[in-house]
PDB file of N, CA and C in Angstrom:
ATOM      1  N   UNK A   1       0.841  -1.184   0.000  1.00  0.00           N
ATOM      2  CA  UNK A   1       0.000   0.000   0.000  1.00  0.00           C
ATOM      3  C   UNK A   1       0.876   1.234   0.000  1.00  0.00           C
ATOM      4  N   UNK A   2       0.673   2.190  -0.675  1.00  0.00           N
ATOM      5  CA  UNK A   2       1.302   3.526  -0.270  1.00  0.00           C
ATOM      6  C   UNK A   2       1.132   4.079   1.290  1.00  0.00           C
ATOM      7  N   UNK A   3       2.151   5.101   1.122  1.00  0.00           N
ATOM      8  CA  UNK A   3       2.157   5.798   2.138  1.00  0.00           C
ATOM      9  C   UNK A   3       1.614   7.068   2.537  1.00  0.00           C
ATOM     10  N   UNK A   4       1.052   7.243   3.493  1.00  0.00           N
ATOM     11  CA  UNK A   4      -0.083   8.506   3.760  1.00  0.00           C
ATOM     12  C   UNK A   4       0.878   9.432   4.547  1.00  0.00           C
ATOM     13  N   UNK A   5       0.489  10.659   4.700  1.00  0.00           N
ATOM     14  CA  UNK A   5       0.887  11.810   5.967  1.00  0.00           C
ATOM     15  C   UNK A   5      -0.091  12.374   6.695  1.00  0.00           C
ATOM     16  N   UNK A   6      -0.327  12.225   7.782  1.00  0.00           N
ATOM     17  CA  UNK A   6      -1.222  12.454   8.535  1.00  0.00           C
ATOM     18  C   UNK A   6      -1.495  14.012   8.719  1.00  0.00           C
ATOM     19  N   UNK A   7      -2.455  14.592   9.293  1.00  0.00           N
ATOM     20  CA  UNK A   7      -2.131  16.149   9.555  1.00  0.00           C
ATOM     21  C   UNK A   7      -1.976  16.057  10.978  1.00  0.00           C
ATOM     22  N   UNK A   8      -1.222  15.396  11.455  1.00  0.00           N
ATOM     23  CA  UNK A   8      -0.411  15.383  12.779  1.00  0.00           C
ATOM     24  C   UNK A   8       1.215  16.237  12.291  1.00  0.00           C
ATOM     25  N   UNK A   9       1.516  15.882  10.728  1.00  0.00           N
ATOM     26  CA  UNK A   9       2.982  16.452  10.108  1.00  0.00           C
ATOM     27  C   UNK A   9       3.414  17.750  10.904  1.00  0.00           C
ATOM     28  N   UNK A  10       4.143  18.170  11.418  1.00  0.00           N
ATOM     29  CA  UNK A  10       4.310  19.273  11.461  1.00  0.00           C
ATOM     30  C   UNK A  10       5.692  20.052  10.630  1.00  0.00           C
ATOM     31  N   UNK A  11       5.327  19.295   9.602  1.00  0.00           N
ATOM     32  CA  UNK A  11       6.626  20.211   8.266  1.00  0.00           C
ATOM     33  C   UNK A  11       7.497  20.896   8.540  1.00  0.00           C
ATOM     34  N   UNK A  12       8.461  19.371   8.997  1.00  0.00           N
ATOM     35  CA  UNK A  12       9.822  19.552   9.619  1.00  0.00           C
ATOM     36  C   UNK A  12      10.594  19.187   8.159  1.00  0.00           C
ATOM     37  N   UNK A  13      10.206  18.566   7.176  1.00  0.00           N
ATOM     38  CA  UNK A  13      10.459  18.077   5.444  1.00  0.00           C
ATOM     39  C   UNK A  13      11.716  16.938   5.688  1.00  0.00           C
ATOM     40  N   UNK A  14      11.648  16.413   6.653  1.00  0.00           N
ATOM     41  CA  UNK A  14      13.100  15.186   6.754  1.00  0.00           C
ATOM     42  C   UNK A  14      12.543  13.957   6.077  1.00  0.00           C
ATOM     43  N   UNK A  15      11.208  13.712   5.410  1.00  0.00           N
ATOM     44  CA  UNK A  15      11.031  12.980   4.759  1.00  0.00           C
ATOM     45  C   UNK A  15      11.208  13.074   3.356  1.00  0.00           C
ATOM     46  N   UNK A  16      10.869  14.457   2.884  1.00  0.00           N
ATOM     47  CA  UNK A  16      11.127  14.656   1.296  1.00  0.00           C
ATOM     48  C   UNK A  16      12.359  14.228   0.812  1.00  0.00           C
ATOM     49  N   UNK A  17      13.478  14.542   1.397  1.00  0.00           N
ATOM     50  CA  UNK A  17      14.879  14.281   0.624  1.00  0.00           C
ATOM     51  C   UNK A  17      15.053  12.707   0.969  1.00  0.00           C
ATOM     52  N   UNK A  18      14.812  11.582   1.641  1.00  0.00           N
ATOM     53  CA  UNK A  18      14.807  10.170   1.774  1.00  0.00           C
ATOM     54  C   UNK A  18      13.806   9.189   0.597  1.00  0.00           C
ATOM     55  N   UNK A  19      12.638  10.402  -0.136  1.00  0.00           N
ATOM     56  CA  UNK A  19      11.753   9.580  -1.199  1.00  0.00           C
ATOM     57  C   UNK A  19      12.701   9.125  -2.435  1.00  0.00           C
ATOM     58  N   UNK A  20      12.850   7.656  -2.260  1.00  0.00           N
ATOM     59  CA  UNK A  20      13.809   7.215  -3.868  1.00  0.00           C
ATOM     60  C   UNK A  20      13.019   7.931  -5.171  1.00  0.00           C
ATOM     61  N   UNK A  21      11.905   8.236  -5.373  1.00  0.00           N
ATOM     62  CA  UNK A  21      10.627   8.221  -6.640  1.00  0.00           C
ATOM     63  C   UNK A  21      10.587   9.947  -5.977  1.00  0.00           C
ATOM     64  N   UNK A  22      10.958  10.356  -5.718  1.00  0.00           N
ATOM     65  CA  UNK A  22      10.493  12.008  -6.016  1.00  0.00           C
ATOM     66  C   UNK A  22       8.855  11.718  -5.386  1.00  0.00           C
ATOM     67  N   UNK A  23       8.445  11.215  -4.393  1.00  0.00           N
ATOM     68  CA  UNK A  23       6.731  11.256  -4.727  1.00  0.00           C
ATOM     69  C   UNK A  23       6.177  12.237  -3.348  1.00  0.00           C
ATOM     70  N   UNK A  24       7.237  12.722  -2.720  1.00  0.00           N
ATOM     71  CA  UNK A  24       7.427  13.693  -1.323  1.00  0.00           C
ATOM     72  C   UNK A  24       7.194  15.007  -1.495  1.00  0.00           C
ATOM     73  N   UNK A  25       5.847  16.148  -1.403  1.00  0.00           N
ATOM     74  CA  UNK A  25       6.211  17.412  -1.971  1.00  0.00           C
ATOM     75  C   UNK A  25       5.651  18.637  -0.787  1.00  0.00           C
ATOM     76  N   UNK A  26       6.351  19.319  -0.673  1.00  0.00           N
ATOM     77  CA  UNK A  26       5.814  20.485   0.036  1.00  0.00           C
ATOM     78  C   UNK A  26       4.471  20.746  -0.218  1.00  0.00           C
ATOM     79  N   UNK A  27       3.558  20.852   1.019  1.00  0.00           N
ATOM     80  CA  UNK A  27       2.432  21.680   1.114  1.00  0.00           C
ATOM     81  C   UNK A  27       2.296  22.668   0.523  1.00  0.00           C
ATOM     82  N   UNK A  28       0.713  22.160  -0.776  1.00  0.00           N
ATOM     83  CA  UNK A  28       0.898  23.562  -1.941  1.00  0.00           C
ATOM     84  C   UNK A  28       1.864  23.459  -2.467  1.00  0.00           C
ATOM     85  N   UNK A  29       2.610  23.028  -2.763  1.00  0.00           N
ATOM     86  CA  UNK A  29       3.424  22.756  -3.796  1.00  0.00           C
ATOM     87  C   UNK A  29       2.676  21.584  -5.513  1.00  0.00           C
ATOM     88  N   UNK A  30       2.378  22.161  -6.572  1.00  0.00           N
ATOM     89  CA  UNK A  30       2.740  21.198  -7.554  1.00  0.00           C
ATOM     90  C   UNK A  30       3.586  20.164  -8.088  1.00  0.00           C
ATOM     91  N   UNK A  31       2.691  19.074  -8.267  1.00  0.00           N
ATOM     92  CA  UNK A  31       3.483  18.115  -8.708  1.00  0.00           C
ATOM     93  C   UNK A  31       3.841  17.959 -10.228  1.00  0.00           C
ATOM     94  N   UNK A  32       4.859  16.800 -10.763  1.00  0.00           N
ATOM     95  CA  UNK A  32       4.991  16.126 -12.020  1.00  0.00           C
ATOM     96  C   UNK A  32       5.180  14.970 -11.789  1.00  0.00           C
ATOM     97  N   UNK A  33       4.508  13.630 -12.242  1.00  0.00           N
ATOM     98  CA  UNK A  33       5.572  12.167 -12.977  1.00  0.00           C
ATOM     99  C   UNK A  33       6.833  12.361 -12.738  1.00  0.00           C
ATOM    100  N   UNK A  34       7.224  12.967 -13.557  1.00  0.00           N
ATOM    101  CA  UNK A  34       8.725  13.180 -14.402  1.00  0.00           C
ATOM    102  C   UNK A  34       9.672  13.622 -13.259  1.00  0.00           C
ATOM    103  N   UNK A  35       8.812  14.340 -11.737  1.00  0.00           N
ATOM    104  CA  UNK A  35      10.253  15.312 -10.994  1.00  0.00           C
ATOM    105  C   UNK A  35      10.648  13.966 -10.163  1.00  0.00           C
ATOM    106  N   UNK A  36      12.019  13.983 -10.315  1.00  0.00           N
ATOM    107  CA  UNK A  36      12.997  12.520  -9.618  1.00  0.00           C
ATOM    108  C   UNK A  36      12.674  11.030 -10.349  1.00  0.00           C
ATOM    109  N   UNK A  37      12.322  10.856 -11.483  1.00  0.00           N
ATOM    110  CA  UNK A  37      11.885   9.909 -12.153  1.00  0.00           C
ATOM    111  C   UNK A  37      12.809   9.891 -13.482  1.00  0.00           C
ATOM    112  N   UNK A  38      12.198   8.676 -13.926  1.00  0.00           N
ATOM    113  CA  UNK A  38      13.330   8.787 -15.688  1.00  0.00           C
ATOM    114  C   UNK A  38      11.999   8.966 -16.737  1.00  0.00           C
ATOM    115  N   UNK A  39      10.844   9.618 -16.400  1.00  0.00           N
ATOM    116  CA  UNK A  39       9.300   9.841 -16.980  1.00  0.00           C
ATOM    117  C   UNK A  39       9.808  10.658 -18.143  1.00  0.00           C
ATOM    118  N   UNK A  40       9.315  10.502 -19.285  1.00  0.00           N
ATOM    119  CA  UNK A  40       9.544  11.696 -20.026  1.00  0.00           C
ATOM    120  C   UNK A  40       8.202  11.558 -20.932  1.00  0.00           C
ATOM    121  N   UNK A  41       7.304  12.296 -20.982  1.00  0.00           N
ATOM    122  CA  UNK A  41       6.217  12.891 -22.208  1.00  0.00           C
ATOM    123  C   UNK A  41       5.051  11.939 -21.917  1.00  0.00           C
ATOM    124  N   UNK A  42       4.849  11.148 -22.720  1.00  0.00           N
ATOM    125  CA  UNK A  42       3.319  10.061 -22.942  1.00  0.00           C
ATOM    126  C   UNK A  42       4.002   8.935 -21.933  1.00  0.00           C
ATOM    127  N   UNK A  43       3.286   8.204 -21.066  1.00  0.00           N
ATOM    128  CA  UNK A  43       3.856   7.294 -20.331  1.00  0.00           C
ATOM    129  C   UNK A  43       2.554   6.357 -20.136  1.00  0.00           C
ATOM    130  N   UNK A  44       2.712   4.803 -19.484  1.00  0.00           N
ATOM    131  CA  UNK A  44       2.024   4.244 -19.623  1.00  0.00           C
ATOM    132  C   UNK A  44       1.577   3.765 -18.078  1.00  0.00           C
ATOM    133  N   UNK A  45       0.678   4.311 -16.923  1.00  0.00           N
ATOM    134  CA  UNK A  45       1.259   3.868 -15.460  1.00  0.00           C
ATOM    135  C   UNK A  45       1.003   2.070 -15.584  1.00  0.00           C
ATOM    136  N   UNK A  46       0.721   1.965 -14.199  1.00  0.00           N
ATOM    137  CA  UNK A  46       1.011   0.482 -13.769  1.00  0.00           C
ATOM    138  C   UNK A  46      -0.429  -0.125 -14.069  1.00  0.00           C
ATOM    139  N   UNK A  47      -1.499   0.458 -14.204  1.00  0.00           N
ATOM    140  CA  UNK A  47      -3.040   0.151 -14.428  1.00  0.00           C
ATOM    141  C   UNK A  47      -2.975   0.249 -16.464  1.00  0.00           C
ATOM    142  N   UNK A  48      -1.996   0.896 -16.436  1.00  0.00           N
ATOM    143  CA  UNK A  48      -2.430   0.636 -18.390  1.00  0.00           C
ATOM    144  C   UNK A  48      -3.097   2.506 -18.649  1.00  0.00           C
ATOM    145  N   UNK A  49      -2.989   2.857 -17.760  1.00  0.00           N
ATOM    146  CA  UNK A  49      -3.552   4.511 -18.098  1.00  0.00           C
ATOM    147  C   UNK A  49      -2.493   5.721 -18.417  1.00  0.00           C
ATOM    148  N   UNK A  50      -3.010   5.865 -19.837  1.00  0.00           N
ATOM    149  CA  UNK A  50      -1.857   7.197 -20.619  1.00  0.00           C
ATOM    150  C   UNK A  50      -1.936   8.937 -19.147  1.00  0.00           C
ATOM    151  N   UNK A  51      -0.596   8.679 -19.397  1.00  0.00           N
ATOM    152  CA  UNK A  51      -0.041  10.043 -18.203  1.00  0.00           C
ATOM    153  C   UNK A  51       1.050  10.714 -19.454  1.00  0.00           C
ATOM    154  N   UNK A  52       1.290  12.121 -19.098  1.00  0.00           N
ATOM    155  CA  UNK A  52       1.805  13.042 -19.465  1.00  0.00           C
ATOM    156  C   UNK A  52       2.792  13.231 -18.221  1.00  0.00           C
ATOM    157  N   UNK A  53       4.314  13.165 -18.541  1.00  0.00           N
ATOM    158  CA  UNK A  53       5.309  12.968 -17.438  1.00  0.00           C
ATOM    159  C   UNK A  53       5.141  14.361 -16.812  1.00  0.00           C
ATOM    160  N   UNK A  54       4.881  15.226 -17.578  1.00  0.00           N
ATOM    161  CA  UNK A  54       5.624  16.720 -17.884  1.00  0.00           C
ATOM    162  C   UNK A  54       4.247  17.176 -16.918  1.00  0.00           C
ATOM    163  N   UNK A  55       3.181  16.586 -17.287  1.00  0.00           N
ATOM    164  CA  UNK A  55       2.219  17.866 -17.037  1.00  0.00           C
ATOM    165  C   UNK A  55       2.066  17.776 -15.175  1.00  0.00           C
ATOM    166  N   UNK A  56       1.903  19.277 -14.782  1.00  0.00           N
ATOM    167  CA  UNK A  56       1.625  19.619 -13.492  1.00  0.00           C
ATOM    168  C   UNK A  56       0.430  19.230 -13.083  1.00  0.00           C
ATOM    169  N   UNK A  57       0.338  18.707 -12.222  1.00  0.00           N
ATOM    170  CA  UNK A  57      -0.410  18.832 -11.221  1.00  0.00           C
ATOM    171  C   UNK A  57      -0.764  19.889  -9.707  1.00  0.00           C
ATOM    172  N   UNK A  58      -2.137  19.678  -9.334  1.00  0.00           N
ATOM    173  CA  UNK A  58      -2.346  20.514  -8.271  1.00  0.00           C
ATOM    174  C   UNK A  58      -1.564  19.862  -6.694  1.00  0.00           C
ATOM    175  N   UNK A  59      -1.333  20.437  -6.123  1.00  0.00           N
ATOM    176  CA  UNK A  59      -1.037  19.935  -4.757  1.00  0.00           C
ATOM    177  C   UNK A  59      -1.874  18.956  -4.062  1.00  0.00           C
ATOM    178  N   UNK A  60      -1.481  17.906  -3.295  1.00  0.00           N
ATOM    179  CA  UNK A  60      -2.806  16.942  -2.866  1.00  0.00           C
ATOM    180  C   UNK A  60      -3.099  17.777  -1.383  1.00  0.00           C
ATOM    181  N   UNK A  61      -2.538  18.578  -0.913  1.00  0.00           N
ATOM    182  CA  UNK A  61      -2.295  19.428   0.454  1.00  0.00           C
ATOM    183  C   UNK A  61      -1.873  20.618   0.273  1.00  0.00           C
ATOM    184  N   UNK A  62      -3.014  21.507   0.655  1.00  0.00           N
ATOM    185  CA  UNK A  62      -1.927  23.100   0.895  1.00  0.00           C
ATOM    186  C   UNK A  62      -1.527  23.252   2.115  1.00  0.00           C
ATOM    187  N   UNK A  63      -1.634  22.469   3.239  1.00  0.00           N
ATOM    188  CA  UNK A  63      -0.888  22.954   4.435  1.00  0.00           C
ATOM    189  C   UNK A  63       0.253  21.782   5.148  1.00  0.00           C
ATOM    190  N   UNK A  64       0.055  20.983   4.790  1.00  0.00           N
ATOM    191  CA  UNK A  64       1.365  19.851   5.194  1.00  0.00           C
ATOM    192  C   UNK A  64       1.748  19.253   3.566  1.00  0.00           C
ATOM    193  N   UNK A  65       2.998  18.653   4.058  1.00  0.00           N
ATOM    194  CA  UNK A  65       3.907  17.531   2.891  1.00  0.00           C
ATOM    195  C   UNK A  65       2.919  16.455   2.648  1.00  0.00           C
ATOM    196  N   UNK A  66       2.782  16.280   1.812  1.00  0.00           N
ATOM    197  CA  UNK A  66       2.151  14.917   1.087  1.00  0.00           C
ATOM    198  C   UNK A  66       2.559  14.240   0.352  1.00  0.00           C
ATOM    199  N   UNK A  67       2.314  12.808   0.135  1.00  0.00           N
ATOM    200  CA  UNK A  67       2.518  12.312  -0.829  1.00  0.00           C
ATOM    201  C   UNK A  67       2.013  11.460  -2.212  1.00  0.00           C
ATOM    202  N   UNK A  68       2.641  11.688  -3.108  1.00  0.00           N
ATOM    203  CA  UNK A  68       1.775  11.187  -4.331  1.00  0.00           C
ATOM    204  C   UNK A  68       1.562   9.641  -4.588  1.00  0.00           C
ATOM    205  N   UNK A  69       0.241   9.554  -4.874  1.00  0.00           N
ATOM    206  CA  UNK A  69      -0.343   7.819  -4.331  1.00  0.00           C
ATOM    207  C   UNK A  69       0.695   7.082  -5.603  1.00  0.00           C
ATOM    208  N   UNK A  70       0.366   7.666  -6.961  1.00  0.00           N
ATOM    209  CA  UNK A  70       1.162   7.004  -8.354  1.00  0.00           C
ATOM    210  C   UNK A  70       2.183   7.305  -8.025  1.00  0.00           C
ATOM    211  N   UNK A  71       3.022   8.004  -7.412  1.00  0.00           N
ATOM    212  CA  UNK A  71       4.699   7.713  -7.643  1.00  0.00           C
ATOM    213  C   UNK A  71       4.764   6.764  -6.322  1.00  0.00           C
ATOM    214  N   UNK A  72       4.375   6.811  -5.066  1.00  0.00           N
ATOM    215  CA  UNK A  72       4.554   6.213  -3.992  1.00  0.00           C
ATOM    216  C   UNK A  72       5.037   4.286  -4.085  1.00  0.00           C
ATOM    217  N   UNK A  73       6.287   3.911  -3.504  1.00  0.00           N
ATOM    218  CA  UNK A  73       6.325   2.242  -4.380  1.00  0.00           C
ATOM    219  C   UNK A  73       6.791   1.698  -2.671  1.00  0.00           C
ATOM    220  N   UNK A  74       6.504   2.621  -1.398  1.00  0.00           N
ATOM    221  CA  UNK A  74       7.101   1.765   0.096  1.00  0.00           C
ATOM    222  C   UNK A  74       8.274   1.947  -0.110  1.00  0.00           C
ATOM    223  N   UNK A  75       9.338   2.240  -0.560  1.00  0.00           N
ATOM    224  CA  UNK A  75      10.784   2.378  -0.872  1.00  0.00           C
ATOM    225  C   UNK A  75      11.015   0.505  -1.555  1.00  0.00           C
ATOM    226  N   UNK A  76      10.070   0.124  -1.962  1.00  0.00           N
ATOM    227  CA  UNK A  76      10.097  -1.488  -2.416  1.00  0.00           C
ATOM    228  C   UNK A  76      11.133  -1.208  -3.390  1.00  0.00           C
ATOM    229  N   UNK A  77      12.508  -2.467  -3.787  1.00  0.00           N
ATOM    230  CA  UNK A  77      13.180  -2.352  -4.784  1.00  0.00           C
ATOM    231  C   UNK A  77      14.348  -1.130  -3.911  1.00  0.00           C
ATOM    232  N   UNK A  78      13.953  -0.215  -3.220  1.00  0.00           N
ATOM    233  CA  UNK A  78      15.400   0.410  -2.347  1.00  0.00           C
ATOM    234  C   UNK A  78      15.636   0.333  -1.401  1.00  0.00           C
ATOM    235  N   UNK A  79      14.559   0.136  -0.483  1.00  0.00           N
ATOM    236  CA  UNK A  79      15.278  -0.041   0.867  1.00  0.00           C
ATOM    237  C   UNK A  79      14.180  -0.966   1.768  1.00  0.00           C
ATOM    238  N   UNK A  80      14.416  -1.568   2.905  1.00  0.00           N
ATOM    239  CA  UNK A  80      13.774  -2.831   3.348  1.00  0.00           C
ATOM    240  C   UNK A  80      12.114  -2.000   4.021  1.00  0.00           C
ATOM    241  N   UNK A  81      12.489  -0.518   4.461  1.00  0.00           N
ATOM    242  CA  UNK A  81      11.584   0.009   5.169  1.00  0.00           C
ATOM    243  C   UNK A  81      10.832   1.687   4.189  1.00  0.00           C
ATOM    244  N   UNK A  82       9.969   1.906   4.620  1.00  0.00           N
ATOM    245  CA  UNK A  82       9.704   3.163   3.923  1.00  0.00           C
ATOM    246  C   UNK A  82      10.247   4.385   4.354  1.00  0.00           C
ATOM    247  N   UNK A  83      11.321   5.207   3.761  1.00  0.00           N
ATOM    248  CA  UNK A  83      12.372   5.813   4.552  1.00  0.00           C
ATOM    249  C   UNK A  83      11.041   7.191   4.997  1.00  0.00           C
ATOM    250  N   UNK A  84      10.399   7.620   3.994  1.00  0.00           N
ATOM    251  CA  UNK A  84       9.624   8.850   5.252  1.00  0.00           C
ATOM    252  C   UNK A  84       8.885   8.034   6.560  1.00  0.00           C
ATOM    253  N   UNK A  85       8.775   7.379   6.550  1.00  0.00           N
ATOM    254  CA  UNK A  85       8.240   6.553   8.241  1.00  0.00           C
ATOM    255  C   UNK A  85       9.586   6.418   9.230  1.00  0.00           C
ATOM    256  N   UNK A  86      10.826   5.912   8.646  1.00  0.00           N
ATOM    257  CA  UNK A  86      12.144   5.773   9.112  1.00  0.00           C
ATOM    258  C   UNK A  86      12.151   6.970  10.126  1.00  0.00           C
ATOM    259  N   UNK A  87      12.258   8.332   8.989  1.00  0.00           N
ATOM    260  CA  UNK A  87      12.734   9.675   9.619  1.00  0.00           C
ATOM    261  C   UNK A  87      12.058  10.331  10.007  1.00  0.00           C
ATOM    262  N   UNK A  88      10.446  10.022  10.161  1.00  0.00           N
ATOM    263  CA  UNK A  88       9.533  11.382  10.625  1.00  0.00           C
ATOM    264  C   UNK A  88       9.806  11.405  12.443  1.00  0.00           C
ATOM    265  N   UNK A  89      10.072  12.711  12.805  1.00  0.00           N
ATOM    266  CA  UNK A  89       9.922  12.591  13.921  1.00  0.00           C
ATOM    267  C   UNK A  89       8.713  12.689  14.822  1.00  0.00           C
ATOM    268  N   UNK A  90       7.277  12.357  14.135  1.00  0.00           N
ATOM    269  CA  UNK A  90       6.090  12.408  14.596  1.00  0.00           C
ATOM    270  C   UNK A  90       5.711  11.179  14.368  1.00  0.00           C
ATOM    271  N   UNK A  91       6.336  10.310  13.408  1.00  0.00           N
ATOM    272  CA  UNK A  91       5.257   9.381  13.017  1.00  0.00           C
ATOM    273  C   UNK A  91       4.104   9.172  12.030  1.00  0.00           C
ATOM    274  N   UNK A  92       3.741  10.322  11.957  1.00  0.00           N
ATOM    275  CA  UNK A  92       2.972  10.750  10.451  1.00  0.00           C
ATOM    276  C   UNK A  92       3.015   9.827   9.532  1.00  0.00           C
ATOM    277  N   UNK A  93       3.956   9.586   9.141  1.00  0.00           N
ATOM    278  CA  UNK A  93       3.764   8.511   7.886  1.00  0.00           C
ATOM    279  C   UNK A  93       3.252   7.230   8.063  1.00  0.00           C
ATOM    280  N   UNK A  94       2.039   6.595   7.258  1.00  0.00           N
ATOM    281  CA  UNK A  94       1.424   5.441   8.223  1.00  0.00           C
ATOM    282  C   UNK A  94       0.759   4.791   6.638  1.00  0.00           C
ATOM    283  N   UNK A  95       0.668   3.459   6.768  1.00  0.00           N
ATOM    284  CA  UNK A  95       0.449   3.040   5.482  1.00  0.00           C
ATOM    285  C   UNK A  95      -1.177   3.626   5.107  1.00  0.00           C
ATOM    286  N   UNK A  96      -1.645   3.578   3.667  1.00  0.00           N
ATOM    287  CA  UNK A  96      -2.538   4.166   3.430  1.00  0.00           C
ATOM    288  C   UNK A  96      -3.774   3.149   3.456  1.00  0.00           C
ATOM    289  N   UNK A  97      -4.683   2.779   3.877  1.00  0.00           N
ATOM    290  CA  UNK A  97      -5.571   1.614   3.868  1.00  0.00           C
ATOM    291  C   UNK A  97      -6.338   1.705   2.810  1.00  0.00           C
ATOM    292  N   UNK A  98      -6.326   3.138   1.866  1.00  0.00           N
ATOM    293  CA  UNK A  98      -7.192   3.299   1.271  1.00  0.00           C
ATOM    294  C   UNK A  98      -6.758   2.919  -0.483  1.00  0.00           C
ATOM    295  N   UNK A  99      -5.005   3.023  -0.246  1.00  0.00           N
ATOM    296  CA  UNK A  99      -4.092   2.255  -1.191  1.00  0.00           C
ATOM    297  C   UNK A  99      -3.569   1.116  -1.343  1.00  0.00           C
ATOM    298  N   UNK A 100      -4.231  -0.109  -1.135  1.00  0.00           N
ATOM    299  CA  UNK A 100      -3.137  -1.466  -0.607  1.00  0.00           C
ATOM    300  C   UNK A 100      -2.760  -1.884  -1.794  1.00  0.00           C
ATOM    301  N   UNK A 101      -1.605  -2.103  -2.240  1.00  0.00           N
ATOM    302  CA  UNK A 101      -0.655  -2.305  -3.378  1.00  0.00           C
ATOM    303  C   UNK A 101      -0.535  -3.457  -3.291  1.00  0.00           C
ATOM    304  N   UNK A 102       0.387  -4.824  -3.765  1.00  0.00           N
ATOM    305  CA  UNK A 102       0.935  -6.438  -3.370  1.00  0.00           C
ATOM    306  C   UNK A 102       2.455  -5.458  -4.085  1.00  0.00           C
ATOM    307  N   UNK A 103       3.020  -6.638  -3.449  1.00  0.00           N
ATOM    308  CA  UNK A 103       4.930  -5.760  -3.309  1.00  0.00           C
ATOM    309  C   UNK A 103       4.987  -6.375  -5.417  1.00  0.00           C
ATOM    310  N   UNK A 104       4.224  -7.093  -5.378  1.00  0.00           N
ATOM    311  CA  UNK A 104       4.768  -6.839  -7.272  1.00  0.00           C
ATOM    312  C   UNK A 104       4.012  -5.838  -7.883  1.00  0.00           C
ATOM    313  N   UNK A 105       3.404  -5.168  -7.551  1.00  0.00           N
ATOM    314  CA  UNK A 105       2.286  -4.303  -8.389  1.00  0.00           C
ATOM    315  C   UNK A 105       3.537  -2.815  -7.755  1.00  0.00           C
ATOM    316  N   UNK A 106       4.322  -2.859  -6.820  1.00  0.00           N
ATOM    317  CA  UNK A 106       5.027  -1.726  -6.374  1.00  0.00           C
ATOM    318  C   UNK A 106       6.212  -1.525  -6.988  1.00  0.00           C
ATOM    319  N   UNK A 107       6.827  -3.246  -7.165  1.00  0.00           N
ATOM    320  CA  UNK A 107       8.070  -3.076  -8.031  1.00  0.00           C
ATOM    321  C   UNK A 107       8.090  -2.790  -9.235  1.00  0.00           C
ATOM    322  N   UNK A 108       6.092  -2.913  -9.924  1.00  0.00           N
ATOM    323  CA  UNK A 108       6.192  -2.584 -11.164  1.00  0.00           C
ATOM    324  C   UNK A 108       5.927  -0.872 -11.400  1.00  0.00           C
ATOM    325  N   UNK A 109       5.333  -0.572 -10.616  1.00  0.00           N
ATOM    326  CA  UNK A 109       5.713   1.433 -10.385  1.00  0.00           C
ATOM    327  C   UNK A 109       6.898   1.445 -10.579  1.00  0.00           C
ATOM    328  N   UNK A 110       7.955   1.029  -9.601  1.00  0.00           N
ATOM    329  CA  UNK A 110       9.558   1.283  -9.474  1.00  0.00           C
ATOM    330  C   UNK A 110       9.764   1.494 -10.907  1.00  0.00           C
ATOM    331  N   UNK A 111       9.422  -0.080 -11.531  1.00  0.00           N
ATOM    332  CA  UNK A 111      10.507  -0.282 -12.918  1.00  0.00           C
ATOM    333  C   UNK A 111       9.754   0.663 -13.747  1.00  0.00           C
ATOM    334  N   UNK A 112       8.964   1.242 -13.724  1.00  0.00           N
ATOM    335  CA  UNK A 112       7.945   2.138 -14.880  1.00  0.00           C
ATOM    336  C   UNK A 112       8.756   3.408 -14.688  1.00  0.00           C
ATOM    337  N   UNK A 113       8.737   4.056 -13.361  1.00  0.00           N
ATOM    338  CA  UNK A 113       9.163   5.372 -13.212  1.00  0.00           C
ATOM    339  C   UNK A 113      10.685   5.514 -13.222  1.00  0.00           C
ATOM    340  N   UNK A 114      11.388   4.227 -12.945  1.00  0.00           N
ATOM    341  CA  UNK A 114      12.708   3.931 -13.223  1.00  0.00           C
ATOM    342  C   UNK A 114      13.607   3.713 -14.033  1.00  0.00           C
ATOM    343  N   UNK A 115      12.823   3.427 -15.662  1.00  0.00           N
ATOM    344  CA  UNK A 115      13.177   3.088 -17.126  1.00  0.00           C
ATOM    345  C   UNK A 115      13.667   1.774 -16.657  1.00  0.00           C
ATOM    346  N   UNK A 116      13.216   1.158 -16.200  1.00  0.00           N
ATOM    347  CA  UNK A 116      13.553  -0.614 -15.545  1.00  0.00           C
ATOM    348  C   UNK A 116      12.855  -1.530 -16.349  1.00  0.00           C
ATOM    349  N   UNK A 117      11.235  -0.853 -16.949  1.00  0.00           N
ATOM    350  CA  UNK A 117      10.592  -1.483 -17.381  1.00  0.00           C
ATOM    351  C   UNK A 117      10.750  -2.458 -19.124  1.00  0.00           C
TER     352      UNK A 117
END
């Protein structure tokens, strides 16, 4: 399953720089596919649905860090644990119940956003 941020966060950002997939973004901040990824233009995600690497998106949060459900992969394929849960010093990061992934449907995000595929 991906990983959620609670609004317990208090946007200390020691999780953003630990996301392998770029999928970590400042509150109110816009997203892309493409930012920390090897995404470039027409892409194909893990469900078979055409994405645009490039194009922006709205923020999923204007007042805490969030994270993006399609780039989100558990750090599966980099590291044994999900590094924003590792480093939050609140705890905030908590799996998403509303995302439950199987660890091959995560490694296949990895290899998509990774040019692995």
């Amino acid at each position: 399953m991906a990983i959620i941020i609670t609004d317990e966060c208090i946007n200390c950002g020691a999780c953003e720089p630990e996301c392998p997939n770029n999928a970590i973004y400042e509150g109110a901040m816009p997203w892309k596919y493409s930012d920390g990824t090897e995404l470039k233009g027409d892409f194909l995600n893990v469900d078979g649905e055409q994405h645009n690497a490039d194009e922006v998106h709205d923020a999923v949060s204007d007042e805490i860090y969030f994270i993006v459900t399609d780039k989100c992969t558990e750090c599966m394929g980099f590291h044994e644990e999900p590094q924003c849960a590792a480093v939050c010093p609140v705890d905030c990061c908590i799996p998403d119940e509303d995302h439950v992934e199987s660890e091959e449907r995560l490694l296949k995000k990895k290899a998509i956003m990774h040019g692995e595929d």
